[in-house]
C-alpha atoms as a PDB file:
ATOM      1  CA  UNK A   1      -4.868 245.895  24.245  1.00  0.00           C
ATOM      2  CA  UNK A   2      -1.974 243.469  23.904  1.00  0.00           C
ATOM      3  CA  UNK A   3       1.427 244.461  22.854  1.00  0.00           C
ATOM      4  CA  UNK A   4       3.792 241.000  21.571  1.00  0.00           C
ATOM      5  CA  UNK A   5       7.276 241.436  21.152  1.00  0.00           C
ATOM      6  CA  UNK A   6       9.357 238.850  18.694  1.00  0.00           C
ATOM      7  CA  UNK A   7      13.203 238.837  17.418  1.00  0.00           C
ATOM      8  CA  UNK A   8      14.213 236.985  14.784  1.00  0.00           C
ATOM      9  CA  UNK A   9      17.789 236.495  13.435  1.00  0.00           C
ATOM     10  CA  UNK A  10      18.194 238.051  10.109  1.00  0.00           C
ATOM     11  CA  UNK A  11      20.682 236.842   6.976  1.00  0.00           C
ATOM     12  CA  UNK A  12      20.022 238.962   4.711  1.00  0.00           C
ATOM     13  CA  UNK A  13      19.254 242.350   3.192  1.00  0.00           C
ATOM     14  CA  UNK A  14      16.859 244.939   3.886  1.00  0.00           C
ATOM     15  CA  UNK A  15      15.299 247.273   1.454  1.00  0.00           C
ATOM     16  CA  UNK A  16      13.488 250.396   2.425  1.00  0.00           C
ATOM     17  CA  UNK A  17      10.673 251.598   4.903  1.00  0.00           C
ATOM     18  CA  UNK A  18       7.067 250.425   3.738  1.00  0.00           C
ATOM     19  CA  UNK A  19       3.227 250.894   5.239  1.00  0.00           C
ATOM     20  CA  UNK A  20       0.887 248.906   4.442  1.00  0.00           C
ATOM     21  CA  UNK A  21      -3.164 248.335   5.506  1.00  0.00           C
ATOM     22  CA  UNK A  22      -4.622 250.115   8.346  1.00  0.00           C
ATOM     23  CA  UNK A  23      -5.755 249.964  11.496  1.00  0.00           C
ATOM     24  CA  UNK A  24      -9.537 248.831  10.897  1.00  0.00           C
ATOM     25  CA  UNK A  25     -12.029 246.231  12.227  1.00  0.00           C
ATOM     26  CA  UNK A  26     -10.530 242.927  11.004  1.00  0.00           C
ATOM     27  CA  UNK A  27      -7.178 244.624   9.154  1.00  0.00           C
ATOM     28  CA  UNK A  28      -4.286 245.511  10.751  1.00  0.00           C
ATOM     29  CA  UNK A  29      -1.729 247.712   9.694  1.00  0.00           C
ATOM     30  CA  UNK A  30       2.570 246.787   9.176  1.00  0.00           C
ATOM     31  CA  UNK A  31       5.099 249.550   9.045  1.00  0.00           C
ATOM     32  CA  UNK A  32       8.043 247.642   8.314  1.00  0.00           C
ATOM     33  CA  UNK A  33      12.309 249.871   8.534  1.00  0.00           C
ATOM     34  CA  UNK A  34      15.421 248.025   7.706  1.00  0.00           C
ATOM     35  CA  UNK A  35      17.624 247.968  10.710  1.00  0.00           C
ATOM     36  CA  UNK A  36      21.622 248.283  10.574  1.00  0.00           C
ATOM     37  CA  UNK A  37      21.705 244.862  12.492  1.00  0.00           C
ATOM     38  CA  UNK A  38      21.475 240.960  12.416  1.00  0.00           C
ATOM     39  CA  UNK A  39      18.012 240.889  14.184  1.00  0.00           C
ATOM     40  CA  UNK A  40      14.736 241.641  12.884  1.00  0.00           C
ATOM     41  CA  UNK A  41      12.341 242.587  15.535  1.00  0.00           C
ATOM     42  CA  UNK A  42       8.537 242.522  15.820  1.00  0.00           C
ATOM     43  CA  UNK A  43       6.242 244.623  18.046  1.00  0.00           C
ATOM     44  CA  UNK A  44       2.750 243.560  17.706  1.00  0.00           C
ATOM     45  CA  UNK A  45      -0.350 245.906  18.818  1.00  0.00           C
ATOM     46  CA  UNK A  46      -3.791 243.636  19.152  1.00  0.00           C
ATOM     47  CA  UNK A  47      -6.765 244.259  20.119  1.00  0.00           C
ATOM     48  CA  UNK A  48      -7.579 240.568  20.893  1.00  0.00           C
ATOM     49  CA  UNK A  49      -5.511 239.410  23.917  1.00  0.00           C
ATOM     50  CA  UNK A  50      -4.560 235.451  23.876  1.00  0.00           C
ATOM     51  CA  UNK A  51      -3.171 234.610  20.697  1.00  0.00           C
ATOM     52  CA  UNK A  52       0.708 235.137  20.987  1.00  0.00           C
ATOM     53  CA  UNK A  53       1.403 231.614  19.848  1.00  0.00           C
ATOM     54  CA  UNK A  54      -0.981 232.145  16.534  1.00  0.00           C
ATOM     55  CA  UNK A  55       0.980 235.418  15.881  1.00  0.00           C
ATOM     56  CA  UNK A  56       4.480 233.685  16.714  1.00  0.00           C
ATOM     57  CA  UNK A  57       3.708 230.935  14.317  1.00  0.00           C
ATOM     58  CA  UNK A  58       2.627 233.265  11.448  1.00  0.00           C
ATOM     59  CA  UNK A  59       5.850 235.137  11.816  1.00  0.00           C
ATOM     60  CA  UNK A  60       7.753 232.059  12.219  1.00  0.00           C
ATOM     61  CA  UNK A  61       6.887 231.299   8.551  1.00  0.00           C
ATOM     62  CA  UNK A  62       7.189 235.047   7.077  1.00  0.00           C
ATOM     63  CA  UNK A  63      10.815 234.750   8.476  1.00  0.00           C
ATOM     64  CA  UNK A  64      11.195 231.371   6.615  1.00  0.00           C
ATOM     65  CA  UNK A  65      11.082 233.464   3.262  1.00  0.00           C
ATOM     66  CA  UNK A  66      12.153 236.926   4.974  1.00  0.00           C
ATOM     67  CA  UNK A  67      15.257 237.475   6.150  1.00  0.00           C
ATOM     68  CA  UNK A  68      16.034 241.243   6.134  1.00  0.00           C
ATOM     69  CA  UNK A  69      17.432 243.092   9.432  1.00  0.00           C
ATOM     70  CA  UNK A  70      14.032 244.917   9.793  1.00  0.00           C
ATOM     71  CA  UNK A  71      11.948 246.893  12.824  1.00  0.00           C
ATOM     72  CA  UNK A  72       8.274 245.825  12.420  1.00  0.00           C
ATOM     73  CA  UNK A  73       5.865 247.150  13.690  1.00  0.00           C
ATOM     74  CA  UNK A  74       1.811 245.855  13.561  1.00  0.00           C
ATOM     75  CA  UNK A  75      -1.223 247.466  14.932  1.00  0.00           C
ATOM     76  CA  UNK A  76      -4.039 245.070  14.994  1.00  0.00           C
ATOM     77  CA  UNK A  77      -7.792 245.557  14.868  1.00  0.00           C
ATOM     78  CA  UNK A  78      -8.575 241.377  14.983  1.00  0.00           C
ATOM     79  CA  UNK A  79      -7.100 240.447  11.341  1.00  0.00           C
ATOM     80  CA  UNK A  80      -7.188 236.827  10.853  1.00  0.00           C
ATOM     81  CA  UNK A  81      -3.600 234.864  10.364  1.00  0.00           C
ATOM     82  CA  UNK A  82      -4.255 234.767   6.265  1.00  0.00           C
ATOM     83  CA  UNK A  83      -5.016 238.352   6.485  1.00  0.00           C
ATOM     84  CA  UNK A  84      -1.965 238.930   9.126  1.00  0.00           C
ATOM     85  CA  UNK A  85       0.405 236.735   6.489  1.00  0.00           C
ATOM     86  CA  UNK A  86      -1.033 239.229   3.292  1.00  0.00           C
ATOM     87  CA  UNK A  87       0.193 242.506   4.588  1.00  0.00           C
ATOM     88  CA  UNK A  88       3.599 241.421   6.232  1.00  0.00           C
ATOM     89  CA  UNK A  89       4.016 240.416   2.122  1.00  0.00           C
ATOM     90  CA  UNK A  90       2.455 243.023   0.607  1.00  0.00           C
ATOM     91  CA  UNK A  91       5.592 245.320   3.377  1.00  0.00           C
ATOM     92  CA  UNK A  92       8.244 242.763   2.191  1.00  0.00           C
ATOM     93  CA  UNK A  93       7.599 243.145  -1.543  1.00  0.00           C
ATOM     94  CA  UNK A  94       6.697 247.336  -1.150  1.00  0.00           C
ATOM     95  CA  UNK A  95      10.329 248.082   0.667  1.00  0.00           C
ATOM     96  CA  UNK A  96      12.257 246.338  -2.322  1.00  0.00           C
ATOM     97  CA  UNK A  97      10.877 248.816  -4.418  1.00  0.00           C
END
């Protein structure tokens, strides 16, 4: 088990908290809580050690469209980057509702 940790700065607004997927073989769950702050952080739980620039450059393009002060956190069961990039989406658009 690997644990990743990533900051981002943050511009904009957060909505609320949001949980998406789960923790399965090949999925990953994303709990995603808007901060009070003008960082958005990112703890990532994996399964498969090694891959910390793969998972840096997916976020690195979330936080291109994303920029809400927000706590994330993933737990990882070996989700593929499309996968990885689905649920971080499917927590962005489920905390603006």
């Amino acid at each position: 088990m690997e644990t990743l940790e990533f900051k981002f700065e943050a511009k904009g607004k957060a909505g609320g908290r949001a949980h998406v997927g789960v923790v399965g073989s090949g999925d990953l769950e994303v709990l995603l809580e808007p901060l009070d702050s003008d960082v958005a952080q990112v703890r990532v739980r994996t399964s498969v050690p090694g891959f910390s620039a793969q998972w840096k450059a997916v976020l690195d393009r979330f936080f291109l469209k994303y920029d809400g002060p927000v706590s994330i956190e993933i737990n990882d069961a070996g989700a593929t980057p499309g996968v990885v990039a689905l649920r971080l989406a499917q927590a962005a658009e489920a905390s603006e509702q």
